[in-house]
PDB file of N, CA and C in Angstrom:
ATOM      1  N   UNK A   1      -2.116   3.040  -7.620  1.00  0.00           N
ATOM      2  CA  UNK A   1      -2.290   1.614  -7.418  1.00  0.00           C
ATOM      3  C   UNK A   1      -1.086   1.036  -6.685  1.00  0.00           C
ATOM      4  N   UNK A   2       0.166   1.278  -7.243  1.00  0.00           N
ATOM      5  CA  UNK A   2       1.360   0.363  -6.422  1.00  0.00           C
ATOM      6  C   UNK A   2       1.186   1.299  -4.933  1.00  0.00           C
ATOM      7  N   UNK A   3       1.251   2.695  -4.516  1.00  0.00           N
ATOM      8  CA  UNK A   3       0.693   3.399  -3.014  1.00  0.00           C
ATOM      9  C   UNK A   3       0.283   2.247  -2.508  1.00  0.00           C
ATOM     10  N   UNK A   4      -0.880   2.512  -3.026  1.00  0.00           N
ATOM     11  CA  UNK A   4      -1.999   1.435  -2.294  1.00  0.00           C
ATOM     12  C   UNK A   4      -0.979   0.074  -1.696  1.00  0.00           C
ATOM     13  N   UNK A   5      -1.056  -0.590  -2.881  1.00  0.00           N
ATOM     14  CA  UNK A   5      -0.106  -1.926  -2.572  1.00  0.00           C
ATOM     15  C   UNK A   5       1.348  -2.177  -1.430  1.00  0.00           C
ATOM     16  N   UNK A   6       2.112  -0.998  -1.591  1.00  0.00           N
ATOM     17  CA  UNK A   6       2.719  -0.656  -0.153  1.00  0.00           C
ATOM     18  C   UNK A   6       2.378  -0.569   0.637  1.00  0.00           C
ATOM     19  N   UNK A   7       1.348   0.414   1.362  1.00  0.00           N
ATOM     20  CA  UNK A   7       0.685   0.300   2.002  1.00  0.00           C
ATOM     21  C   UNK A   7       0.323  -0.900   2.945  1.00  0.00           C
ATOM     22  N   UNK A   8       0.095  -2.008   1.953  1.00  0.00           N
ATOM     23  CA  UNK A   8      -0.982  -2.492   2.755  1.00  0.00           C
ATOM     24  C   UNK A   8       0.355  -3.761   3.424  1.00  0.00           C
ATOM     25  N   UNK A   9       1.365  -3.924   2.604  1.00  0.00           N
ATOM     26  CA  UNK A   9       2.319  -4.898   2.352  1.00  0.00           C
ATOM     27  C   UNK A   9       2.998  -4.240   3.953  1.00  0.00           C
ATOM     28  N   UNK A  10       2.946  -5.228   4.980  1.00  0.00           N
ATOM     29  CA  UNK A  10       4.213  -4.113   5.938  1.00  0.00           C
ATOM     30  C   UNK A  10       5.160  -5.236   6.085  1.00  0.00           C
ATOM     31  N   UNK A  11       6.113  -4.693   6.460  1.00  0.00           N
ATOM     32  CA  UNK A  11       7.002  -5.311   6.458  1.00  0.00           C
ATOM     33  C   UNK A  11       7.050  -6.565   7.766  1.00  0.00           C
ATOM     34  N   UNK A  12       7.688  -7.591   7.794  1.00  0.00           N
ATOM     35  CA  UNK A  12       7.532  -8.469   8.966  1.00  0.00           C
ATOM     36  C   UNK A  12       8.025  -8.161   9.505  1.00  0.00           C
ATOM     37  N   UNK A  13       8.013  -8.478  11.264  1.00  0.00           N
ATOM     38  CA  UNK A  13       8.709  -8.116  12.236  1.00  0.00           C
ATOM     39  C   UNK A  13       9.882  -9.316  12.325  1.00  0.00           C
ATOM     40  N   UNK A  14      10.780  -8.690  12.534  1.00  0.00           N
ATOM     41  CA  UNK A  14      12.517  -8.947  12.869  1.00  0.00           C
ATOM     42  C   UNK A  14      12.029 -10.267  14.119  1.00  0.00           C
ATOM     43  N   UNK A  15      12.762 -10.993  13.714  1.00  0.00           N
ATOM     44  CA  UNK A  15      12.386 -12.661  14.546  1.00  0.00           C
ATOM     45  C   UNK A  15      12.864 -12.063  16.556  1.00  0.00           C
ATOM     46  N   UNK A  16      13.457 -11.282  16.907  1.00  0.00           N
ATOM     47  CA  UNK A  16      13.332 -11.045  18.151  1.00  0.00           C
ATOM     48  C   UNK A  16      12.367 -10.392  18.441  1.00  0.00           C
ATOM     49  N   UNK A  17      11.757  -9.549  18.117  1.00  0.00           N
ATOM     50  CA  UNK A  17      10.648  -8.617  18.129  1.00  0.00           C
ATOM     51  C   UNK A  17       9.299  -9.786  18.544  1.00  0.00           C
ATOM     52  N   UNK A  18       9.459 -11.056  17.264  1.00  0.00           N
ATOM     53  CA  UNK A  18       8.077 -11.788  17.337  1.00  0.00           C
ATOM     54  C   UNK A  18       8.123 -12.544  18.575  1.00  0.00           C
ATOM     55  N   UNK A  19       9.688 -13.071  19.029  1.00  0.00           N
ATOM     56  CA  UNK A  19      10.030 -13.790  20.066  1.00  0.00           C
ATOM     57  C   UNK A  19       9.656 -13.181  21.017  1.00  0.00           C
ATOM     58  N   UNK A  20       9.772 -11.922  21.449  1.00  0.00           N
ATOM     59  CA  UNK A  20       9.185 -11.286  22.704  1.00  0.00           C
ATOM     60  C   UNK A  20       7.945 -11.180  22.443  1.00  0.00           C
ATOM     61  N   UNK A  21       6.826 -10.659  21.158  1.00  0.00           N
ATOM     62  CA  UNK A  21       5.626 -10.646  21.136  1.00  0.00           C
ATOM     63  C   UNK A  21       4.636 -11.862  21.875  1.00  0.00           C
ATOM     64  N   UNK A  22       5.456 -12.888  21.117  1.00  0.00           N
ATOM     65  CA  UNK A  22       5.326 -14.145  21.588  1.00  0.00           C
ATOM     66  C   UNK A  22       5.363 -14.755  23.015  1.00  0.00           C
ATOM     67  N   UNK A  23       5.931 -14.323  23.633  1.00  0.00           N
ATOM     68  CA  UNK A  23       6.294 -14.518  24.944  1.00  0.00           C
ATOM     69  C   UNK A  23       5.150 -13.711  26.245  1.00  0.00           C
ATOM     70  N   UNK A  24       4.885 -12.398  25.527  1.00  0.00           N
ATOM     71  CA  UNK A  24       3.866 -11.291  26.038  1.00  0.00           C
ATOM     72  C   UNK A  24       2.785 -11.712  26.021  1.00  0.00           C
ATOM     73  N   UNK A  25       2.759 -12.050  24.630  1.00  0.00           N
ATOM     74  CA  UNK A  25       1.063 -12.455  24.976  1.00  0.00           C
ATOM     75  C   UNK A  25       0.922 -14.306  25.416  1.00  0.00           C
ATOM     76  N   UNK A  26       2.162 -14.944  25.801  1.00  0.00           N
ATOM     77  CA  UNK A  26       1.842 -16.188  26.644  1.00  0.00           C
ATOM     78  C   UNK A  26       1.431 -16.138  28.129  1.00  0.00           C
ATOM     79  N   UNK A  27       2.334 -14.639  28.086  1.00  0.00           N
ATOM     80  CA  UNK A  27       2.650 -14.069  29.773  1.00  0.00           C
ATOM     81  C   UNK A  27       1.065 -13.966  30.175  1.00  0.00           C
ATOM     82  N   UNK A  28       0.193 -12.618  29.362  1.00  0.00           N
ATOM     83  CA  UNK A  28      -0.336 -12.114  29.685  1.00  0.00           C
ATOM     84  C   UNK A  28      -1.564 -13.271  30.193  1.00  0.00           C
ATOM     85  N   UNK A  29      -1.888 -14.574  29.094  1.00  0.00           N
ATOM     86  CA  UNK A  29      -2.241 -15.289  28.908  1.00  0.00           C
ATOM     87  C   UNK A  29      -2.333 -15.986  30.014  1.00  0.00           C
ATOM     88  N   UNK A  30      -1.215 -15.932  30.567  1.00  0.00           N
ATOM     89  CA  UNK A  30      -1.121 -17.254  31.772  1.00  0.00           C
ATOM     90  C   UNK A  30      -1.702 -16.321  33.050  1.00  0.00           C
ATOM     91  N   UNK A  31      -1.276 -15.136  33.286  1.00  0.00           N
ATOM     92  CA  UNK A  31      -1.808 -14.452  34.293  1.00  0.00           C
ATOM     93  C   UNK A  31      -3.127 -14.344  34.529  1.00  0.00           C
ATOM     94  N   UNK A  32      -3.817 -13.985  33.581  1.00  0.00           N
ATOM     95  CA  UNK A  32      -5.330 -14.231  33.133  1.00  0.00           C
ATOM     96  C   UNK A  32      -5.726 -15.521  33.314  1.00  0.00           C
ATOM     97  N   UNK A  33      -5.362 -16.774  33.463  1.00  0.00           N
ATOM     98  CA  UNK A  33      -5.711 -17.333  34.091  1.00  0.00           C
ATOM     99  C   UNK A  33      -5.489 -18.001  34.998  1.00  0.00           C
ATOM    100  N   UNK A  34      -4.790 -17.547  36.003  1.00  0.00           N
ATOM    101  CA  UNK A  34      -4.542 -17.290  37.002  1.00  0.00           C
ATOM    102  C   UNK A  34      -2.807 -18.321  37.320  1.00  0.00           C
ATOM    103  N   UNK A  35      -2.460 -18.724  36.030  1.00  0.00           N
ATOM    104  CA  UNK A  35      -1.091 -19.494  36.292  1.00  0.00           C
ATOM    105  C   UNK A  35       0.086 -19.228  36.722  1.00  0.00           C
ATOM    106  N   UNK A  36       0.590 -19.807  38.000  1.00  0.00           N
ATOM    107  CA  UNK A  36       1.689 -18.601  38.821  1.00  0.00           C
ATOM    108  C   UNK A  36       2.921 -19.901  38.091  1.00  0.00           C
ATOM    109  N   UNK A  37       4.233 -18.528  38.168  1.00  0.00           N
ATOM    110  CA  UNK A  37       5.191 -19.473  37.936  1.00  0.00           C
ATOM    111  C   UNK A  37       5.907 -19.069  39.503  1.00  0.00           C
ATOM    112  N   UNK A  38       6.563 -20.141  39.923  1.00  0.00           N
ATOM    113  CA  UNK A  38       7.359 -19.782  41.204  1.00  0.00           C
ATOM    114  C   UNK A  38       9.064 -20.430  40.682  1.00  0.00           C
ATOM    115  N   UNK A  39      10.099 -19.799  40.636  1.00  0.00           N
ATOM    116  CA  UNK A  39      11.125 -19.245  40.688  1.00  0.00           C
ATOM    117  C   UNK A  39      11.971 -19.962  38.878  1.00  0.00           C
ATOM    118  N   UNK A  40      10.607 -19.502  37.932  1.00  0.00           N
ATOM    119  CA  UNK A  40      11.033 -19.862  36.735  1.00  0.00           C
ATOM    120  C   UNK A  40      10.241 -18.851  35.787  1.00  0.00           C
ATOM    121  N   UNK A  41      10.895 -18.652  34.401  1.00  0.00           N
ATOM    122  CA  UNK A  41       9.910 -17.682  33.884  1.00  0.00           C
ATOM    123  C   UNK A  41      10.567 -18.342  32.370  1.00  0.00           C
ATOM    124  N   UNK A  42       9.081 -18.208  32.036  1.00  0.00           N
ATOM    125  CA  UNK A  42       9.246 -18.409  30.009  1.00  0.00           C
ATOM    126  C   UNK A  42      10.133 -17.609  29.681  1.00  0.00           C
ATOM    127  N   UNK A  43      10.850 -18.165  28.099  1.00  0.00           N
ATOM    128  CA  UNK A  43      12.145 -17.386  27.633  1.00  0.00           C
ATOM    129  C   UNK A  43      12.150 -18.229  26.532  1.00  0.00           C
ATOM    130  N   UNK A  44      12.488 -17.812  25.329  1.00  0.00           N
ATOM    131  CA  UNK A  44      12.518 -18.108  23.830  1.00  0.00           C
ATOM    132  C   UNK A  44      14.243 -18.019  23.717  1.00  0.00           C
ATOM    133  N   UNK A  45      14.964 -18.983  23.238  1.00  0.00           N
ATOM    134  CA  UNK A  45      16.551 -19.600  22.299  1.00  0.00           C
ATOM    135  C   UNK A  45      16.477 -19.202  21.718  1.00  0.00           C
ATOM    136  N   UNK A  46      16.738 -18.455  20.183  1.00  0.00           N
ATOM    137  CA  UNK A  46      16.771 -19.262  19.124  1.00  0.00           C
ATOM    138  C   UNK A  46      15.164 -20.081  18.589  1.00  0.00           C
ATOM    139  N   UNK A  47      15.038 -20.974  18.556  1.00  0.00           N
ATOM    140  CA  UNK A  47      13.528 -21.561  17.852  1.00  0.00           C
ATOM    141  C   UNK A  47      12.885 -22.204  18.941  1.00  0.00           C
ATOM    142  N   UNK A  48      14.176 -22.105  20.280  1.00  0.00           N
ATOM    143  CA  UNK A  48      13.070 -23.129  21.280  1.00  0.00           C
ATOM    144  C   UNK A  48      12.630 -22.434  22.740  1.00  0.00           C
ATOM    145  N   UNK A  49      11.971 -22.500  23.020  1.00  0.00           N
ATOM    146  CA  UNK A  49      10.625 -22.145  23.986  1.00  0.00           C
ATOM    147  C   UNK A  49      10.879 -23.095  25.216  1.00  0.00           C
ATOM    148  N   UNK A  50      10.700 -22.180  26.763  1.00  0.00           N
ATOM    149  CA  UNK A  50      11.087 -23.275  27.903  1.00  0.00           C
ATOM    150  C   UNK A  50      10.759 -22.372  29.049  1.00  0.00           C
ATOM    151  N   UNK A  51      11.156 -23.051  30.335  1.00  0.00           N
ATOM    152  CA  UNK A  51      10.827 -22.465  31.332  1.00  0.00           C
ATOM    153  C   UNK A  51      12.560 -22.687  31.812  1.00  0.00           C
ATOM    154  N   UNK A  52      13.002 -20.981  31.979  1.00  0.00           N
ATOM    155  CA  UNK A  52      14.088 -21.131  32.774  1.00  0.00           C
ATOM    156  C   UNK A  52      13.985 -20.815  34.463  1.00  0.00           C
ATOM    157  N   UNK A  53      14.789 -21.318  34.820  1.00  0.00           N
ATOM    158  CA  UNK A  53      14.805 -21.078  36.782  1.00  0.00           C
ATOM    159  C   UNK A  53      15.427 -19.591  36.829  1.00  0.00           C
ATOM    160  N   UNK A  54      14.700 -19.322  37.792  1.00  0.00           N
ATOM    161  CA  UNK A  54      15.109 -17.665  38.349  1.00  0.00           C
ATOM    162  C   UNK A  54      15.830 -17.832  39.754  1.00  0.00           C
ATOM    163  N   UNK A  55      15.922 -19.426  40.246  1.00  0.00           N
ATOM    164  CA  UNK A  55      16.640 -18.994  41.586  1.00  0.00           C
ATOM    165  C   UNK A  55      17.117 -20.808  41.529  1.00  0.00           C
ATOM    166  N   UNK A  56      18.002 -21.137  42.567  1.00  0.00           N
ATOM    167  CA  UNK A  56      18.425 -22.600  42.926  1.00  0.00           C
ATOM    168  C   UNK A  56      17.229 -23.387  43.280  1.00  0.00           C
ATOM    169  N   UNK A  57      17.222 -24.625  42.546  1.00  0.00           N
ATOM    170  CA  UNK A  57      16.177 -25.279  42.986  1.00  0.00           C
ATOM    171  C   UNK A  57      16.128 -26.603  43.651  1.00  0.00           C
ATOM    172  N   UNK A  58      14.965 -27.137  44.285  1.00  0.00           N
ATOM    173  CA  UNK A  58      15.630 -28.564  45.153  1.00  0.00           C
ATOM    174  C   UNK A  58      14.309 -29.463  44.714  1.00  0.00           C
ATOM    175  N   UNK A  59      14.572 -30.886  44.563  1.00  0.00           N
ATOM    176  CA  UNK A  59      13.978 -31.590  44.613  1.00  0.00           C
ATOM    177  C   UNK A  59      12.240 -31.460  45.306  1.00  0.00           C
ATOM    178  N   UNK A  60      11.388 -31.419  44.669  1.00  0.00           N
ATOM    179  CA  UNK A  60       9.888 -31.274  44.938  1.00  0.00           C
ATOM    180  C   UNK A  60       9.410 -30.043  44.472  1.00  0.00           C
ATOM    181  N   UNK A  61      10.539 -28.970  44.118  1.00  0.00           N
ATOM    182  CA  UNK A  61       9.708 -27.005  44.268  1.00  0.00           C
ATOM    183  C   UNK A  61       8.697 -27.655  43.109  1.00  0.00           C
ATOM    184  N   UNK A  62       8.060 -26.775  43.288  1.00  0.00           N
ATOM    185  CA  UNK A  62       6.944 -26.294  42.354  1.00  0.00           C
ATOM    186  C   UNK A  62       7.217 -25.307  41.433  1.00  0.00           C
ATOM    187  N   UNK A  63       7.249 -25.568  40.144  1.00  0.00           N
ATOM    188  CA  UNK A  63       7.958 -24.292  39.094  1.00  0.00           C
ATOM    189  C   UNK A  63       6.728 -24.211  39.040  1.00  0.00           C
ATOM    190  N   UNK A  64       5.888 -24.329  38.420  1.00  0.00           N
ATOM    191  CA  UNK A  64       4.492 -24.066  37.517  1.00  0.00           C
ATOM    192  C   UNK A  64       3.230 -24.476  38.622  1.00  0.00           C
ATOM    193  N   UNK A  65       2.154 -23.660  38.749  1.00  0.00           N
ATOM    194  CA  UNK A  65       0.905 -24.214  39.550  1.00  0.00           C
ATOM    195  C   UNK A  65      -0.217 -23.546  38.146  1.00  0.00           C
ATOM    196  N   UNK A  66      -1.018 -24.772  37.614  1.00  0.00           N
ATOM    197  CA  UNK A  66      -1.891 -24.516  36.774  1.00  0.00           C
ATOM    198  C   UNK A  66      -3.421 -24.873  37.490  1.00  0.00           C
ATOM    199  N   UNK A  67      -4.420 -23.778  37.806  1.00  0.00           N
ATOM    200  CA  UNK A  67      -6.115 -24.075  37.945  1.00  0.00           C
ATOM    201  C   UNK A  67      -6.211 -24.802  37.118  1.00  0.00           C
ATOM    202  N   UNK A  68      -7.292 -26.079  37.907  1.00  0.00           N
ATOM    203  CA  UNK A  68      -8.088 -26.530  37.098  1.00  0.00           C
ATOM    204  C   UNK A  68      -8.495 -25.927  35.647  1.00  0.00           C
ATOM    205  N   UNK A  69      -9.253 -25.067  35.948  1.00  0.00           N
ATOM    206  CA  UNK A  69      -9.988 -24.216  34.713  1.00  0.00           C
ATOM    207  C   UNK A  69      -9.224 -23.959  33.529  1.00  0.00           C
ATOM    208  N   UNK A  70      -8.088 -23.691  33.712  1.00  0.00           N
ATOM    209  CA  UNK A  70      -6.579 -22.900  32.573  1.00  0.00           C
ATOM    210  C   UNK A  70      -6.234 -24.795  32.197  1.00  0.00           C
ATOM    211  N   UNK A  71      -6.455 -25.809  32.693  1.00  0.00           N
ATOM    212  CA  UNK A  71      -5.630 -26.980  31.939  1.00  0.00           C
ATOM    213  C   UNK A  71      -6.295 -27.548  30.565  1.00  0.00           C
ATOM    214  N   UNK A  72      -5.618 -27.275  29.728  1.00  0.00           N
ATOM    215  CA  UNK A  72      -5.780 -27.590  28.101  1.00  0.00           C
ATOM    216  C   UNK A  72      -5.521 -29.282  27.955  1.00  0.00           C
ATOM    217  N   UNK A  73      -6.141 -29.868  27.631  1.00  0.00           N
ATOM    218  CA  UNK A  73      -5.690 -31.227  27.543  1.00  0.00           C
ATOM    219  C   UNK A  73      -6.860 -31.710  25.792  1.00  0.00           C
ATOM    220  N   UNK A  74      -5.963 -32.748  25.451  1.00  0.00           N
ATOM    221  CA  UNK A  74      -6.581 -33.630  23.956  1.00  0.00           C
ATOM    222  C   UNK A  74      -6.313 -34.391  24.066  1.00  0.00           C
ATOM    223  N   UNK A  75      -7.055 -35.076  23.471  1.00  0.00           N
ATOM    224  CA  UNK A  75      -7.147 -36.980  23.627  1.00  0.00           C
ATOM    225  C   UNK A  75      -6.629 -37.046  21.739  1.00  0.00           C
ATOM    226  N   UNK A  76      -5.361 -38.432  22.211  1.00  0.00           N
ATOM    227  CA  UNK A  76      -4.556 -38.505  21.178  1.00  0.00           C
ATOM    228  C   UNK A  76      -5.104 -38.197  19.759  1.00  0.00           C
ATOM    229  N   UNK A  77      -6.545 -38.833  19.745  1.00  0.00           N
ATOM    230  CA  UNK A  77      -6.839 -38.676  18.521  1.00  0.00           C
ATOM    231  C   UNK A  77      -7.311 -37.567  17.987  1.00  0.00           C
ATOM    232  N   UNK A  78      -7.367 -36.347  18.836  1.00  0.00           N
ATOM    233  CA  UNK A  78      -7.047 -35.033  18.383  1.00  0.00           C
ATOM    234  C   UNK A  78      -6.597 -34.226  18.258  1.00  0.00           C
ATOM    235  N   UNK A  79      -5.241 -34.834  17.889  1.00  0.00           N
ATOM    236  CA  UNK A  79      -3.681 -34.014  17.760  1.00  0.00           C
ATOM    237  C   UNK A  79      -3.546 -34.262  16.345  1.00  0.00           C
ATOM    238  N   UNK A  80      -3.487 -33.520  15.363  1.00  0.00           N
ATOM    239  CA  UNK A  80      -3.073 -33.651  14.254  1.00  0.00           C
ATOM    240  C   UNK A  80      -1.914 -34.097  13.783  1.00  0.00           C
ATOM    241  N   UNK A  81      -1.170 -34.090  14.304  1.00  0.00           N
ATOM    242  CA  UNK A  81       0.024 -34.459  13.847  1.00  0.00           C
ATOM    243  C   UNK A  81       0.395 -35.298  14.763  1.00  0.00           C
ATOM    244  N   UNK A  82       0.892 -36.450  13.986  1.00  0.00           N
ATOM    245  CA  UNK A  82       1.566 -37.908  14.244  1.00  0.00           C
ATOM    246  C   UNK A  82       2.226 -37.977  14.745  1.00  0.00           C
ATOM    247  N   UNK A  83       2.767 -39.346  15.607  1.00  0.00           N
ATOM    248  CA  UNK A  83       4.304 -39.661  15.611  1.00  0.00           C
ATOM    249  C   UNK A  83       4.540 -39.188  17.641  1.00  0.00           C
ATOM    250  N   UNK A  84       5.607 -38.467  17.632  1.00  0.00           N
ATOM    251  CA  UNK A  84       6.167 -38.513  18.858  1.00  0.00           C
ATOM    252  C   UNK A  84       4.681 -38.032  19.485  1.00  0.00           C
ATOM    253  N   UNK A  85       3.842 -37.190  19.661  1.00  0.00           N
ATOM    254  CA  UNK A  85       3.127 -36.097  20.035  1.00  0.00           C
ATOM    255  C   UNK A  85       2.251 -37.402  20.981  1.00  0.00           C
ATOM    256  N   UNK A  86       1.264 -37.689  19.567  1.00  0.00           N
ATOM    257  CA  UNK A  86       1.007 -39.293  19.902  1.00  0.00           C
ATOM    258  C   UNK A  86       1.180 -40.380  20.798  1.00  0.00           C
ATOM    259  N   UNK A  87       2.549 -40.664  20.834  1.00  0.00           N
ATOM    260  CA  UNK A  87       3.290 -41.463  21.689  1.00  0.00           C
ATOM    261  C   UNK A  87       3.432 -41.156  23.559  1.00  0.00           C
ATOM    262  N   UNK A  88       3.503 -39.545  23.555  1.00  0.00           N
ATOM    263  CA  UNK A  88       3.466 -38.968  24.518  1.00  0.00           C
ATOM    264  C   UNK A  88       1.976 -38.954  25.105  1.00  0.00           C
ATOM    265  N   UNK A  89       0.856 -38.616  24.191  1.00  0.00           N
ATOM    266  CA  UNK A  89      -0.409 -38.689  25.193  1.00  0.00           C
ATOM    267  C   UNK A  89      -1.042 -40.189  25.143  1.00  0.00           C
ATOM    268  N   UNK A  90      -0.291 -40.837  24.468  1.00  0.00           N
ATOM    269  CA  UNK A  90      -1.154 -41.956  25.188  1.00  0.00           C
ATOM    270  C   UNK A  90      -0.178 -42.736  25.698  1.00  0.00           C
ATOM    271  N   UNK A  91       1.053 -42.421  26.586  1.00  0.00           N
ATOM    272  CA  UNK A  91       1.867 -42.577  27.605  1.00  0.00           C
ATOM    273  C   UNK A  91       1.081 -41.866  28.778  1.00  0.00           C
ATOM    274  N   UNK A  92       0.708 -40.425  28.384  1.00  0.00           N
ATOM    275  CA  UNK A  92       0.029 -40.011  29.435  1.00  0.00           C
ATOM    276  C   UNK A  92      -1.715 -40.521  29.711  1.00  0.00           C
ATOM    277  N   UNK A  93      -2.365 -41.219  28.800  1.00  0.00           N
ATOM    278  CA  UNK A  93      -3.659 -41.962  29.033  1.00  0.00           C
ATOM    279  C   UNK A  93      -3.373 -43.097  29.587  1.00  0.00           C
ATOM    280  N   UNK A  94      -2.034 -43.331  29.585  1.00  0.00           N
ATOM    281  CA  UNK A  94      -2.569 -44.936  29.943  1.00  0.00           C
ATOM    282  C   UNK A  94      -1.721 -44.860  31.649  1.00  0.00           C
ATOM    283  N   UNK A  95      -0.905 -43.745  31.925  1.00  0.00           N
ATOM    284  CA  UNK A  95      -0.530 -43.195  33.459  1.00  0.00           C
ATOM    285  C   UNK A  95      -2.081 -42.729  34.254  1.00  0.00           C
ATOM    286  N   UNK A  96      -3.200 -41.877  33.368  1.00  0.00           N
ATOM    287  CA  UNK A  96      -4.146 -41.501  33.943  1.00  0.00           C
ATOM    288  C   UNK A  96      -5.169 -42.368  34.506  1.00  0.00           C
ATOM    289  N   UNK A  97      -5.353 -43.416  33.282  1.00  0.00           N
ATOM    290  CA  UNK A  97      -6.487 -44.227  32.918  1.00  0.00           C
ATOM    291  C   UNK A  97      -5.860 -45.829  34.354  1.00  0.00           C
TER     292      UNK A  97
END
């Protein structure tokens, strides 16, 4: 019985391990649908998540080009959680609208 229970118990992965897991399957994610980054690439701190530059950049580049099809968007009132998140999309509804 305790076999068993080891077994099944594995151990968690070491917080860099998940940070790159994490990152792999955003990668793979974005390629698949077809999202190019031009002279920036995702990269995990510590707890925070970003797009760093891979080369000097100037006023207008294009870091990120997202298809139509790949853009995720919610209307405020279906963000669960309150507060800043909120504040931000309906800053961005009322820029769209």
């Amino acid at each position: 019985m305790l076999a068993a229970k080891q077994r099944a118990t594995a151990p968690a992965p070491a917080p860099a391990e998940n940070a790159r897991e994490v990152l792999l399957t955003f990668t793979r994610w974005a390629i698949d649908r077809k999202i190019e980054f031009r002279g920036a690439r995702a990269e995990q701190r510590g707890d925070s998540r970003g797009l760093i530059a891979t080369q000097p950049l100037s006023r207008g580049d294009t870091l990120v080009s997202v298809p139509q099809a790949a853009v995720l968007s919610l209307r405020p009132d279906e963000i669960p959680a309150a507060g800043v998140a909120n504040q931000v999309c309906n800053r961005q509804a009322l820029q769209l609208g």
